[in-house]
C-alpha atoms as a PDB file:
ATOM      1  CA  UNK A   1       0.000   0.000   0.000  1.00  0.00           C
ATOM      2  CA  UNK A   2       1.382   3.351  -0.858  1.00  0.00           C
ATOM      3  CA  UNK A   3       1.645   5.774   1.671  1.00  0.00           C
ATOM      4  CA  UNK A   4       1.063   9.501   1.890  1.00  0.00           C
ATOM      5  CA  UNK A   5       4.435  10.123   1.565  1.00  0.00           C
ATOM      6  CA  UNK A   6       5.270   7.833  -1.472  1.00  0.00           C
ATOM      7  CA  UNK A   7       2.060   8.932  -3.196  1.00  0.00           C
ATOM      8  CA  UNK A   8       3.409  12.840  -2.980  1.00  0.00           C
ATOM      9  CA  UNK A   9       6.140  11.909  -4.186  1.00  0.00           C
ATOM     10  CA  UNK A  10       4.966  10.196  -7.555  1.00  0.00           C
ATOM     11  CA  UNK A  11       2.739  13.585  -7.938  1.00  0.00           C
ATOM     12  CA  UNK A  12       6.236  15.223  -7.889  1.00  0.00           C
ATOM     13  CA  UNK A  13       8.201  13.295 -10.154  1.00  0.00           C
ATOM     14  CA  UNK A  14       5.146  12.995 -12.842  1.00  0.00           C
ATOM     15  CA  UNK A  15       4.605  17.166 -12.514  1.00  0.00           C
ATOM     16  CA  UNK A  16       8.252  17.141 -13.222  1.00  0.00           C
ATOM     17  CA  UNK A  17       8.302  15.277 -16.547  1.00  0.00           C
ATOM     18  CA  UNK A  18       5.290  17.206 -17.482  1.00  0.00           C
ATOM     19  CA  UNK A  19       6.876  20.383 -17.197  1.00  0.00           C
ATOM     20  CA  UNK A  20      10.252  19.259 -18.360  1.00  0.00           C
ATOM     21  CA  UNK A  21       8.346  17.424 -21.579  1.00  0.00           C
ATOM     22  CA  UNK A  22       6.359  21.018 -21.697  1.00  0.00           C
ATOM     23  CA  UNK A  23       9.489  22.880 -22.068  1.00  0.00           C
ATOM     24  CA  UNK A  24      10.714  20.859 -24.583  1.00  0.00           C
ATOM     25  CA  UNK A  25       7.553  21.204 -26.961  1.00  0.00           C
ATOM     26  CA  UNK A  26       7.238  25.262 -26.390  1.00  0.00           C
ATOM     27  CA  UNK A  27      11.295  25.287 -27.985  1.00  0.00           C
ATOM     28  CA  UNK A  28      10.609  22.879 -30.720  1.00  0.00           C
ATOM     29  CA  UNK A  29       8.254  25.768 -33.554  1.00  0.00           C
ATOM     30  CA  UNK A  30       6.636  24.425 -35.794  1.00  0.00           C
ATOM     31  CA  UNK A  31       6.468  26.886 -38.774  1.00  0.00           C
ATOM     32  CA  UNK A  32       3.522  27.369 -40.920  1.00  0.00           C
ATOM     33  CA  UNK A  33       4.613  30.233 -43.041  1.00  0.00           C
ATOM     34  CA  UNK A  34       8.290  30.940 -44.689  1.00  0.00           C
ATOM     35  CA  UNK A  35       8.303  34.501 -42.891  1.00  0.00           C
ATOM     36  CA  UNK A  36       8.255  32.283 -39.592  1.00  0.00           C
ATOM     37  CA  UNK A  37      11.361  31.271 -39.852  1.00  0.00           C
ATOM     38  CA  UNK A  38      14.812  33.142 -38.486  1.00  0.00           C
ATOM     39  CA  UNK A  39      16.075  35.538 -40.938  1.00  0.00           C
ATOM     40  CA  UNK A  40      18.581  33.779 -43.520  1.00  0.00           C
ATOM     41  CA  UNK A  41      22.052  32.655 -41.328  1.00  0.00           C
ATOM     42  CA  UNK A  42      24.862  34.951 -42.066  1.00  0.00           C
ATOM     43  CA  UNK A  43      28.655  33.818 -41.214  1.00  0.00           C
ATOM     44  CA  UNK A  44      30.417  36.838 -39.297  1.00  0.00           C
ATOM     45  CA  UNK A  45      33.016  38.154 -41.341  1.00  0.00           C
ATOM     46  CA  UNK A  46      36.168  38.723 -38.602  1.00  0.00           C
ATOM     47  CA  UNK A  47      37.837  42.280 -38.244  1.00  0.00           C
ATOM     48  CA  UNK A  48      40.494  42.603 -40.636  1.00  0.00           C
ATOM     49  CA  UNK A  49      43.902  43.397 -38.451  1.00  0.00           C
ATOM     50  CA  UNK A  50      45.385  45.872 -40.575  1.00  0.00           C
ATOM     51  CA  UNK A  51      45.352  47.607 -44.043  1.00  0.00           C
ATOM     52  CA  UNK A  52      46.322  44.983 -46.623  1.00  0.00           C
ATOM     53  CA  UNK A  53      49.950  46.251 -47.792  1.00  0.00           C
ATOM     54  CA  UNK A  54      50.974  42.985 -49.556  1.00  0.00           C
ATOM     55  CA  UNK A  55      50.093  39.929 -51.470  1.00  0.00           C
ATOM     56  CA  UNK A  56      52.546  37.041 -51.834  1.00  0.00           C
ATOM     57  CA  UNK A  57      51.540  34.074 -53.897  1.00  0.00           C
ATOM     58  CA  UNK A  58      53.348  30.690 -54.925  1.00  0.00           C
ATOM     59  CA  UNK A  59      51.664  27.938 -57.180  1.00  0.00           C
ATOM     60  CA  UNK A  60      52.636  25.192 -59.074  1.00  0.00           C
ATOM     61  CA  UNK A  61      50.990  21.859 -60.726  1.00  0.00           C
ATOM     62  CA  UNK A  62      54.215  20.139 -59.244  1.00  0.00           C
ATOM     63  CA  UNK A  63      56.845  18.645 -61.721  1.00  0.00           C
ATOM     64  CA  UNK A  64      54.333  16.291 -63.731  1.00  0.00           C
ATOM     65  CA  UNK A  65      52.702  19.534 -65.734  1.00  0.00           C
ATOM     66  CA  UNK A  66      55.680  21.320 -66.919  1.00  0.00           C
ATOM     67  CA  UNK A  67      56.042  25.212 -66.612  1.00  0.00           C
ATOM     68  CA  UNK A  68      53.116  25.665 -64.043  1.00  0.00           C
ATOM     69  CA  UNK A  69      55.538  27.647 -61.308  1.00  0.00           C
ATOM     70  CA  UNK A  70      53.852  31.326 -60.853  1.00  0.00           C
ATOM     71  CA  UNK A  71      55.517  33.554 -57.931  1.00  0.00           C
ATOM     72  CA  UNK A  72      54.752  36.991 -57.456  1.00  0.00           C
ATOM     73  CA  UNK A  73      54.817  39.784 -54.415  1.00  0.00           C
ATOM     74  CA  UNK A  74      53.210  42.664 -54.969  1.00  0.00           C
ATOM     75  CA  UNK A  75      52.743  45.902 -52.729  1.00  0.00           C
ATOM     76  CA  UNK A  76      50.249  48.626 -53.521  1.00  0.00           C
ATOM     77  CA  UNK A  77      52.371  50.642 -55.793  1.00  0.00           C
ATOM     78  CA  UNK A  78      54.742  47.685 -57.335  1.00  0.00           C
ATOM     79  CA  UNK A  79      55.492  44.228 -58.151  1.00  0.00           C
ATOM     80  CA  UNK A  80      58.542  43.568 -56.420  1.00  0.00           C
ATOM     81  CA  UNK A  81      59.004  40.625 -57.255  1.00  0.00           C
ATOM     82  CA  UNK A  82      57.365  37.844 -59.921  1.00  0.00           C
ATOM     83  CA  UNK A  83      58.587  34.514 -61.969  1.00  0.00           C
ATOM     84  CA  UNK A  84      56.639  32.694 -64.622  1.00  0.00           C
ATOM     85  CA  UNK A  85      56.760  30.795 -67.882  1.00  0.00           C
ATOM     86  CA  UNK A  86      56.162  32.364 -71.435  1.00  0.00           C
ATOM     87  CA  UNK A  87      56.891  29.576 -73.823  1.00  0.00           C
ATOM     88  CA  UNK A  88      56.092  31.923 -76.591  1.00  0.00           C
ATOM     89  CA  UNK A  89      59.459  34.067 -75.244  1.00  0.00           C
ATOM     90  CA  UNK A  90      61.933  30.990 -73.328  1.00  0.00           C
ATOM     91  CA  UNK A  91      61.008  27.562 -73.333  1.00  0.00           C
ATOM     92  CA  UNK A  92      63.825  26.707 -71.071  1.00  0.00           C
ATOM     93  CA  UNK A  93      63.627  29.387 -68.352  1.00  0.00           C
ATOM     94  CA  UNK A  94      61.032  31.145 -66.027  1.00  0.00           C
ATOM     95  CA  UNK A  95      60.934  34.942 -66.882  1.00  0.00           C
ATOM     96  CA  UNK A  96      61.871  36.870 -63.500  1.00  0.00           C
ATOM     97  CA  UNK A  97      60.914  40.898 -62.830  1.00  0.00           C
ATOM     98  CA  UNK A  98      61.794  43.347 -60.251  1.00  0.00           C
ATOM     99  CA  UNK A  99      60.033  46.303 -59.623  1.00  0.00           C
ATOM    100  CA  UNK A 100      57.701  46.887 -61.847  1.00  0.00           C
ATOM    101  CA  UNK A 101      55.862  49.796 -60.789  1.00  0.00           C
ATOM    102  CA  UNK A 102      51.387  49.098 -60.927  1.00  0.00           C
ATOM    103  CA  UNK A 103      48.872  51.881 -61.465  1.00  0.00           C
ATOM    104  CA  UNK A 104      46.193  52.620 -58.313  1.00  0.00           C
ATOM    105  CA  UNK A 105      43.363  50.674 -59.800  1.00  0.00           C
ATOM    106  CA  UNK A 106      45.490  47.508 -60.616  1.00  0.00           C
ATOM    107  CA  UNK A 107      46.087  48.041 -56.669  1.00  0.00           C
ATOM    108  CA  UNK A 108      42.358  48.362 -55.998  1.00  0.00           C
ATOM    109  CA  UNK A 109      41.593  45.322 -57.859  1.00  0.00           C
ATOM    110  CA  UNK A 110      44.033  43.361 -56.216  1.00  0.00           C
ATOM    111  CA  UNK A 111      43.006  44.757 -52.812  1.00  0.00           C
ATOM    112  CA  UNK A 112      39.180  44.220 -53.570  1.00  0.00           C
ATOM    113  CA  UNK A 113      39.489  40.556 -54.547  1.00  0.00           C
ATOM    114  CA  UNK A 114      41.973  39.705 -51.441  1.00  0.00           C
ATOM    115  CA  UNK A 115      38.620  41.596 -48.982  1.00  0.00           C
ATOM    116  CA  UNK A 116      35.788  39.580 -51.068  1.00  0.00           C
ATOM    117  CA  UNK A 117      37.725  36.603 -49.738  1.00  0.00           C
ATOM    118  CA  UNK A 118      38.116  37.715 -46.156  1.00  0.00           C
ATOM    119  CA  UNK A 119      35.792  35.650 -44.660  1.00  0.00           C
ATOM    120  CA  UNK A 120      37.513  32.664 -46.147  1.00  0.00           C
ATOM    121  CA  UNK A 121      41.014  33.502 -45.180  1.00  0.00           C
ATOM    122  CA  UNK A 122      42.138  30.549 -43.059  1.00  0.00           C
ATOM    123  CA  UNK A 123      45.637  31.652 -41.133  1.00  0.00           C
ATOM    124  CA  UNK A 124      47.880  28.717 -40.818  1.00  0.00           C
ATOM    125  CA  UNK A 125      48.465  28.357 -36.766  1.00  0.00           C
ATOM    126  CA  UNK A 126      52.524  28.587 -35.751  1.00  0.00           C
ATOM    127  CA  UNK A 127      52.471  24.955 -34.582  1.00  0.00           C
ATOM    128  CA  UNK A 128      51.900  23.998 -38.066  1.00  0.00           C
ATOM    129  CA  UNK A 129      54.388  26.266 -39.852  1.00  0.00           C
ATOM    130  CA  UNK A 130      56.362  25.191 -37.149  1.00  0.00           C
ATOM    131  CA  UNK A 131      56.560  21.065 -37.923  1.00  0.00           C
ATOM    132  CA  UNK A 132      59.629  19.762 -38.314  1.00  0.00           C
ATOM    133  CA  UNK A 133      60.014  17.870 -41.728  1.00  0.00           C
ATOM    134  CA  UNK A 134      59.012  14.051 -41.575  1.00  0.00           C
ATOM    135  CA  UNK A 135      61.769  11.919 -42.781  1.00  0.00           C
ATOM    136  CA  UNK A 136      60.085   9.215 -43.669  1.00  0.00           C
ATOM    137  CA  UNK A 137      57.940  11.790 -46.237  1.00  0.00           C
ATOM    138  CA  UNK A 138      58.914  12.582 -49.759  1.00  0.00           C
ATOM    139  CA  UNK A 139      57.104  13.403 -52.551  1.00  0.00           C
ATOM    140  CA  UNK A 140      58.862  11.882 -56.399  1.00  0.00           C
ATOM    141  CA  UNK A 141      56.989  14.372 -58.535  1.00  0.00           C
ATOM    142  CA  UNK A 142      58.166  17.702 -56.598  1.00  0.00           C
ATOM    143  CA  UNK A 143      54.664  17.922 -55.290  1.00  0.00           C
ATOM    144  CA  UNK A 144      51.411  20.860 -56.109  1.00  0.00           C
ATOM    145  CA  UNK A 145      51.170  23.942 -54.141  1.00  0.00           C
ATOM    146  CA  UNK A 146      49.295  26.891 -53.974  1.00  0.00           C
ATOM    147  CA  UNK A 147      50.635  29.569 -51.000  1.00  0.00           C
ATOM    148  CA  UNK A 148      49.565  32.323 -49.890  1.00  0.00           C
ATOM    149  CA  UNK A 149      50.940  35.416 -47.472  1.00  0.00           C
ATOM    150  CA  UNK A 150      48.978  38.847 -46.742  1.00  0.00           C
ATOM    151  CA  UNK A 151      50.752  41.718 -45.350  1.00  0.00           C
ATOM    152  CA  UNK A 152      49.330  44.538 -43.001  1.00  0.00           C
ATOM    153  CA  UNK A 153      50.130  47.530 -41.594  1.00  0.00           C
ATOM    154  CA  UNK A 154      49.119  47.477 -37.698  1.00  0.00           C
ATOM    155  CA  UNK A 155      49.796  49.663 -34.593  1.00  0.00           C
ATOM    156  CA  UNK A 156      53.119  47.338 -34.516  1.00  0.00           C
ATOM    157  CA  UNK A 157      54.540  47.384 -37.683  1.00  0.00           C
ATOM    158  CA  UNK A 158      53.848  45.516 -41.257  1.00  0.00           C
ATOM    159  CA  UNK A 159      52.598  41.683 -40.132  1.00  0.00           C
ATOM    160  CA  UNK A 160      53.242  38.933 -43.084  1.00  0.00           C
ATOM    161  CA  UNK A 161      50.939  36.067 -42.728  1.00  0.00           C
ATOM    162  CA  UNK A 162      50.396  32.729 -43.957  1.00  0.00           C
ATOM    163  CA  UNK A 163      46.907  31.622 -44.720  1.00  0.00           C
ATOM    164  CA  UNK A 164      45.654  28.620 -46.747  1.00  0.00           C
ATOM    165  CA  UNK A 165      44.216  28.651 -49.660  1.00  0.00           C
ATOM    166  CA  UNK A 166      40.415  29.880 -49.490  1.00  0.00           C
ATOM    167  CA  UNK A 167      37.919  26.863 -50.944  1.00  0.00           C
ATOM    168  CA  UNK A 168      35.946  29.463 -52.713  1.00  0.00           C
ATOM    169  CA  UNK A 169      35.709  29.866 -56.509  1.00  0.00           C
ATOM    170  CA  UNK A 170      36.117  33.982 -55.881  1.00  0.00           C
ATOM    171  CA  UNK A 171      40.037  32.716 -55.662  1.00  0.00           C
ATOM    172  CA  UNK A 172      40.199  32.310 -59.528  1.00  0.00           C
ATOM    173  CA  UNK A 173      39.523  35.775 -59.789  1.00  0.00           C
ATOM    174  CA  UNK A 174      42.593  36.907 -57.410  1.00  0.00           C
ATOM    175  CA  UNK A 175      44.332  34.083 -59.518  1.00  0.00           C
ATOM    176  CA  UNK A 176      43.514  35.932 -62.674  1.00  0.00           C
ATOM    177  CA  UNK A 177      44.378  39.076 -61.873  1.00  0.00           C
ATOM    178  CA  UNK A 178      47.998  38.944 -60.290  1.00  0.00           C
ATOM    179  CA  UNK A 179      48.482  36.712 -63.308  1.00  0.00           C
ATOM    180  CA  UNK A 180      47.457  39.575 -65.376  1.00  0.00           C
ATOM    181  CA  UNK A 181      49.768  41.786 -63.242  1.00  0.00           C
ATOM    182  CA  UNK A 182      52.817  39.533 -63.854  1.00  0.00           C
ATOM    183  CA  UNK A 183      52.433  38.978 -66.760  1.00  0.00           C
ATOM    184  CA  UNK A 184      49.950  41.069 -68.806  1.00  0.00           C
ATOM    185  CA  UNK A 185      48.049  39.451 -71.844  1.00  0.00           C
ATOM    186  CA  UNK A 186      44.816  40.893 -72.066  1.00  0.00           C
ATOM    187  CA  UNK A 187      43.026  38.111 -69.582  1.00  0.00           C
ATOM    188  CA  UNK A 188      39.342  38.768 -68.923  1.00  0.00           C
ATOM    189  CA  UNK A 189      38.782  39.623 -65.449  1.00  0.00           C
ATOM    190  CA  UNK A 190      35.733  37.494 -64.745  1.00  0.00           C
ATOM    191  CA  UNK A 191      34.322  38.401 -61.098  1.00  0.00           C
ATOM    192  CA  UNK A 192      33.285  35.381 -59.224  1.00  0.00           C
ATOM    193  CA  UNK A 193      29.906  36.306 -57.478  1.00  0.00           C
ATOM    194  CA  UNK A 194      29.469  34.828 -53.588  1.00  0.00           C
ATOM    195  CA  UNK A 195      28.131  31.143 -53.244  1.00  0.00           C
ATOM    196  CA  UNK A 196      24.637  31.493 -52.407  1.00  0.00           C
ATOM    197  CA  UNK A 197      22.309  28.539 -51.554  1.00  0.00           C
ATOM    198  CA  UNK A 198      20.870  27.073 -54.624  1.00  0.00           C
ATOM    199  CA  UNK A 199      19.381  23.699 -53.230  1.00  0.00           C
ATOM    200  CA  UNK A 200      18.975  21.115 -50.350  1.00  0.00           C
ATOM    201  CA  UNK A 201      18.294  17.480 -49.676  1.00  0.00           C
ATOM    202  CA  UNK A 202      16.639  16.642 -46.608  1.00  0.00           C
ATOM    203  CA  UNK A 203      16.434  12.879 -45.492  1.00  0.00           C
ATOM    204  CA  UNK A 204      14.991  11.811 -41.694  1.00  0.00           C
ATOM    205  CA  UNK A 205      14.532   8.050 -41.600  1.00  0.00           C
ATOM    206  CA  UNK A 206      13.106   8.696 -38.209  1.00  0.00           C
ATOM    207  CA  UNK A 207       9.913   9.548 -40.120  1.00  0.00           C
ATOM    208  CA  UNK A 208      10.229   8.366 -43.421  1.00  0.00           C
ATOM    209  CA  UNK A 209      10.601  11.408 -45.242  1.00  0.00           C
ATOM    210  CA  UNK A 210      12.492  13.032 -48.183  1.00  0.00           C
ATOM    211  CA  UNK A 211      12.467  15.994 -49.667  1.00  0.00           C
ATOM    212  CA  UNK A 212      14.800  16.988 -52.382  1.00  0.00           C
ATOM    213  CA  UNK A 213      15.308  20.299 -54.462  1.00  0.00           C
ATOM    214  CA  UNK A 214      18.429  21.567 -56.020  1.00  0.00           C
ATOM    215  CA  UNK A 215      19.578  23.150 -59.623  1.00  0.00           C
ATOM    216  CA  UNK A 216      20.165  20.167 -62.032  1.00  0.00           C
ATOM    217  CA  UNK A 217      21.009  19.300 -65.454  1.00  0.00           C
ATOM    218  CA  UNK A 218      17.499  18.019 -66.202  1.00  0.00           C
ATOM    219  CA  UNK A 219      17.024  14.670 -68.529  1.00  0.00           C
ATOM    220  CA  UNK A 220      14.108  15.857 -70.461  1.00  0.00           C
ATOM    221  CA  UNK A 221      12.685  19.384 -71.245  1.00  0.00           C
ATOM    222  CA  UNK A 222      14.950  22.376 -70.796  1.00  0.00           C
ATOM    223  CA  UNK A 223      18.601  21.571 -70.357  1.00  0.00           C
ATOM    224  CA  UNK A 224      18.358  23.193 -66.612  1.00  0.00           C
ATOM    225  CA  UNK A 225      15.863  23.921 -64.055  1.00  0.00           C
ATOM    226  CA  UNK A 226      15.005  22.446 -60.499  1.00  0.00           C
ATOM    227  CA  UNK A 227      13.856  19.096 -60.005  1.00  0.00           C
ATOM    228  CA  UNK A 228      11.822  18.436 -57.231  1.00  0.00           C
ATOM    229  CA  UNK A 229      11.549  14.771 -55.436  1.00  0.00           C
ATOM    230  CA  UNK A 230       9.706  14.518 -52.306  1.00  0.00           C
ATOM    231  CA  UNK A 231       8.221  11.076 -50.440  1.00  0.00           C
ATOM    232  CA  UNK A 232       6.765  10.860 -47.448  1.00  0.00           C
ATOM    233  CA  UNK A 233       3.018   9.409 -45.743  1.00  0.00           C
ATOM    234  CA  UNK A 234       0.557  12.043 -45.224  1.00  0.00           C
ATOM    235  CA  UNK A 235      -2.983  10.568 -43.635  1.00  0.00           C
ATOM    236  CA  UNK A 236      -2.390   7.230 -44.772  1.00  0.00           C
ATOM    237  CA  UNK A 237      -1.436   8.461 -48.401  1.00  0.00           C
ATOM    238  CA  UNK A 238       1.965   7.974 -49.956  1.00  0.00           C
ATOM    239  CA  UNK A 239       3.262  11.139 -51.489  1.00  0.00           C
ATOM    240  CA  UNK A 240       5.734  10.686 -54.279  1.00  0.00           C
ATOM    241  CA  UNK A 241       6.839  13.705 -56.249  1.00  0.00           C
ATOM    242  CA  UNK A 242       9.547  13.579 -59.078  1.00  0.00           C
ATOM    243  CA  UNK A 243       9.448  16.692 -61.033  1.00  0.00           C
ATOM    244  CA  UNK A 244      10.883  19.471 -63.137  1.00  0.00           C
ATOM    245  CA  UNK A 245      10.279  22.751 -62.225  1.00  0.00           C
ATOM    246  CA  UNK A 246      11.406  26.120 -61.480  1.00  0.00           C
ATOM    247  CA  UNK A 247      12.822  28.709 -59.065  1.00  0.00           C
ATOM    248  CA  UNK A 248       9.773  29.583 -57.394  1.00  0.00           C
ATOM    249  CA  UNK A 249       9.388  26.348 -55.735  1.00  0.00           C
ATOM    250  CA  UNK A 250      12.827  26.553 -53.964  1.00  0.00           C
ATOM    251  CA  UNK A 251      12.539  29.963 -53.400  1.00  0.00           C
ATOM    252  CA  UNK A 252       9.798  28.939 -51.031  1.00  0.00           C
ATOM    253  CA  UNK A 253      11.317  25.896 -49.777  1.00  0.00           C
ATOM    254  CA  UNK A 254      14.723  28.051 -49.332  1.00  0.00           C
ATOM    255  CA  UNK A 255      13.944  29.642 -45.654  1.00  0.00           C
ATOM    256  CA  UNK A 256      13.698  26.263 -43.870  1.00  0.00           C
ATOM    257  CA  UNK A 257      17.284  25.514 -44.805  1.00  0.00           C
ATOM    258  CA  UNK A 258      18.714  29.106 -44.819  1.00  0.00           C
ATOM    259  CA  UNK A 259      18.499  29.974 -40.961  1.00  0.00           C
ATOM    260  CA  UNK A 260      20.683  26.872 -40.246  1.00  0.00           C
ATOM    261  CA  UNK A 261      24.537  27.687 -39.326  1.00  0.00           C
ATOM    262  CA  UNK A 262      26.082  24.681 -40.767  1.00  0.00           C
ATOM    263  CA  UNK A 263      29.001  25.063 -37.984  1.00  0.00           C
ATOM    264  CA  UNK A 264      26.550  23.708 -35.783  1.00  0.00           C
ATOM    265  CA  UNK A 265      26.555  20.308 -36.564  1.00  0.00           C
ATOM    266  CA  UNK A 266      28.397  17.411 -37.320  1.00  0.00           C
ATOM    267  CA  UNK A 267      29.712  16.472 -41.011  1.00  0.00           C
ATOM    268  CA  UNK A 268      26.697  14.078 -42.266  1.00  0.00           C
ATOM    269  CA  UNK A 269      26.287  11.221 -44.352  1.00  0.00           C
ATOM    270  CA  UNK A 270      23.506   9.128 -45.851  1.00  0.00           C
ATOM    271  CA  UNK A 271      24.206   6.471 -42.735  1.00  0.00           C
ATOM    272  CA  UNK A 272      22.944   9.166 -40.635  1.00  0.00           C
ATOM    273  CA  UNK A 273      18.887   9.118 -39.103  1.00  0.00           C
ATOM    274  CA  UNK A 274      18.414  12.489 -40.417  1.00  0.00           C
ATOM    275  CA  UNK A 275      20.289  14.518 -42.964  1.00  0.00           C
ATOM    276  CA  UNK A 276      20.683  17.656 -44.217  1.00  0.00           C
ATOM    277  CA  UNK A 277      23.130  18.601 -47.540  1.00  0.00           C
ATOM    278  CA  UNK A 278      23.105  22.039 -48.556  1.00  0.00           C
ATOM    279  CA  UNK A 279      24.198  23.134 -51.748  1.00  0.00           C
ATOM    280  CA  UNK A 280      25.610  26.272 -53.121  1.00  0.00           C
ATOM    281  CA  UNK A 281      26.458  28.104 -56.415  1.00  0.00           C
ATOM    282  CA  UNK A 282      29.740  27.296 -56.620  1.00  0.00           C
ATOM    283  CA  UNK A 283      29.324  23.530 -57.083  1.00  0.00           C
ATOM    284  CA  UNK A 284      30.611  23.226 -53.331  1.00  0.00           C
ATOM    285  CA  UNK A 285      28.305  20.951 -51.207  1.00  0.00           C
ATOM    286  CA  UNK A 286      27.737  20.521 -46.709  1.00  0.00           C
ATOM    287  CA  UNK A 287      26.558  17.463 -45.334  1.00  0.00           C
ATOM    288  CA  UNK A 288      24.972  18.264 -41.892  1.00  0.00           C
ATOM    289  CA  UNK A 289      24.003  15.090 -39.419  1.00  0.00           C
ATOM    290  CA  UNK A 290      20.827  17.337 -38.124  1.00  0.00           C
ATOM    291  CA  UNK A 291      19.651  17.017 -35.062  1.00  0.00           C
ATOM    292  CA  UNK A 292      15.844  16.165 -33.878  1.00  0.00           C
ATOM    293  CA  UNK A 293      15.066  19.333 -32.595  1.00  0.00           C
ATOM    294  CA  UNK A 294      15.567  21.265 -36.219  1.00  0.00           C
ATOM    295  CA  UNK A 295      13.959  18.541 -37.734  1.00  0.00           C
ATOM    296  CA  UNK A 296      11.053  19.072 -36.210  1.00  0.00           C
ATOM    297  CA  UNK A 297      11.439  22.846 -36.876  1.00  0.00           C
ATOM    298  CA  UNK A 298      11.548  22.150 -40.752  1.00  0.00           C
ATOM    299  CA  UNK A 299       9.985  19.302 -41.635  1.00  0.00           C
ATOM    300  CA  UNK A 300       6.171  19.977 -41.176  1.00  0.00           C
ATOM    301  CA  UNK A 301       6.687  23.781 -43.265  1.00  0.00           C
ATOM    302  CA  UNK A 302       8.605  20.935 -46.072  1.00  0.00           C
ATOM    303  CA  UNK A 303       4.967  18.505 -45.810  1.00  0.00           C
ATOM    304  CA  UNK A 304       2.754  21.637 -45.752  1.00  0.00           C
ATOM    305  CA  UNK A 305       4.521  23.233 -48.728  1.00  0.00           C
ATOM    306  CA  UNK A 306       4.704  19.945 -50.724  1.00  0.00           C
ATOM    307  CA  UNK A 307       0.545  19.321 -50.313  1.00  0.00           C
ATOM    308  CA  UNK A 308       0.142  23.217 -51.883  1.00  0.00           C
ATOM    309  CA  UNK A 309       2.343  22.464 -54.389  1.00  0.00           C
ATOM    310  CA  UNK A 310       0.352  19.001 -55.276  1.00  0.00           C
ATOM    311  CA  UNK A 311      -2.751  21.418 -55.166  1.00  0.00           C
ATOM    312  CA  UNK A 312      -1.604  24.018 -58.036  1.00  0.00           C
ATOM    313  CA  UNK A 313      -0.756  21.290 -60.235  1.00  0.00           C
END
C-alpha cells in the first residue's frame, strides 16, 4: 500500500516530466509560413587586423605539368618581385621581374578581390608552420602547391601572414588578376559572385521522409531547371513527387534551410537518421548530421509546402 508520503512523491516526479516534456515542446516551432522562420544565417566576417599592404603568392601543378611555377609579391604601388613561364618568349627558363611599378586601380583590384575573400582567409596556426620535416615523407613528382601570405600595416609594424588557400571559386579571380599583373596578356577579369544557396536534400529516416530540391542538369525538357523529389506518408497516403520545375518552388522551400549555421553540426552522411546537404552556387556541397530538434522545426513547413504544391498542379 502506498503511503502519503510515497504517493506525494509520484505527484512530484510525474509534474516534473510534465513540465520538463512542456518545455521541450514550447522550444521545438513548428512553422507554418516561410516569414516564420529566423532571418537567412549569415557567417560573421572577422575584423580585418590591418590595411592589406601585400600579397605574396606561390603555385605550381608540381613537376608532372611542366612550366606551371607562378611567384609573385606585390605591394600597392609595385610588383617587387614575380617569376613565370612564357613559352612563346623561353622555353627553357622562367621569366623573372623586379620592380615593376602598378597603377592605383590595378592596386584596388588586387586589394578588392583579397577583402571579397576575407571571410575565407584561413591563417595557418605557428604549430603547423612550425613542424619539423618528416623523414620518412617525400614526394617523387616535386609535389602541387598553392601559398599564400597577406601583409598589413598594424599599430606594430607591417605583419606577413600565412593563410591557406580559401575553398571558394572567388580565388580564380585573385588568380587571374595577379596573373594579369605579372604577366599582362589581355586576360578577362571574370568576377566570381558569392556562393549562395541554390538547393537542399533533406532525409529523416526517423519519419520516413524526403524531400529533395536543387539546380540540375534536367534529362528531359529544358537543359536546366530544379527538379523536385519529395516522399513521405501524409494521412495514410503515400506522397511521391519527381518533377521538373522552377525557381519559385525553392525559393519557397529556401527559408527552412537558410536559418541553419552549418558550424553547428556534425559532417553528415547518408548512414545518418536524419540529414541535411546544402548546396551552393559554386558547385561546393555541406553534409549536416541534423539534429531532432531542427527537424522538427523544418519538416512539417517541407509537408505543408509539398501538399500546396500538389494542389496548383
Amino acid at each position: 500500500m502506498l503511503t502519503a508520503r510515497k504517493i506525494l512523491g509520484v505527484i512530484l516526479i510525474m509534474s516534473l516530466l510534465s513540465s520538463l516534456f512542456g518545455c521541450t515542446a514550447k522550444k521545438t516551432p513548428q512553422y507554418t509560413t516561410a516569414e516564420d522562420f529566423p532571418p537567412a544565417y549569415e557567417k560573421p566576417v572577422p575584423e580585418l587586423p590591418g590595411k592589406l599592404v601585400g600579397v605574396t603568392h606561390e603555385s605550381s601543378a608540381g613537376s608532372m605539368e611542366f612550366a606551371t611555377e607562378f611567384a609573385i609579391d606585390v605591394a600597392p604601388e609595385q610588383i617587387l618581385h614575380c617569376e613565370y613561364w612564357d613559352l612563346n618568349v623561353k622555353r627553357d627558363e622562367m621569366i623573372r621581374k623586379n620592380n615593376v611599378p602598378i597603377t592605383e586601380k590595378q592596386w584596388a583590384d588586387v586589394e578588392k578581390a583579397v577583402l571579397d575573400l576575407w571571410g575565407s582567409w584561413e591563417e595557418i596556426p605557428e604549430e603547423v608552420l612550425n613542424q619539423p620535416d618528416d623523414p620518412e615523407y617525400f614526394v617523387l613528382d616535386g609535389g602541387d602547391y598553392d601559398r599564400w601570405w597577406l601583409s598589413w600595416e598594424t599599430a606594430d609594424g607591417v605583419q606577413k601572414v600565412q593563410y591557406y588557400a580559401p575553398s571558394d571559386r572567388r580565388i580564380l579571380t585573385l588568380d587571374a588578376i595577379l596573373e594579369e599583373l605579372a604577366h599582362p596578356t589581355g586576360r578577362k577579369i571574370e568576377w566570381v559572385e558569392p556562393p549562395v544557396l541554390s538547393g537542399a536534400t533533406y532525409i529523416n529516416d526517423t519519419t520516413d521522409m524526403s524531400f529533395q530540391c536543387n539546380w540540375w542538369n534536367l534529362p528531359e525538357g529544358p537543359k536546366e531547371g530544379y527538379r523536385l523529389i519529395v516522399r513521405f506518408e501524409e494521412g495514410g497516403e503515400n506522397i511521391s513527387i519527381y518533377d521538373q520545375t522552377d525557381d519559385a518552388v525553392w525559393n519557397a522551400a529556401k527559408p527552412a534551410f537558410a536559418w541553419l549555421n552549418p558550424d553547428d553540426f556534425e559532417h553528415g552522411s547518408y548512414k545518418d537518421k536524419i540529414m541535411l546537404s546544402l548546396y551552393y552556387s559554386d558547385g561546393t556541397q555541406k553534409s549536416l548530421k541534423l539534429d531532432k530538434k531542427s527537424a522538427e522545426s523544418i519538416e512539417p513547413y517541407l509537408r505543408q509546402l509539398t501538399l500546396e504544391y500538389l494542389e496548383q498542379k
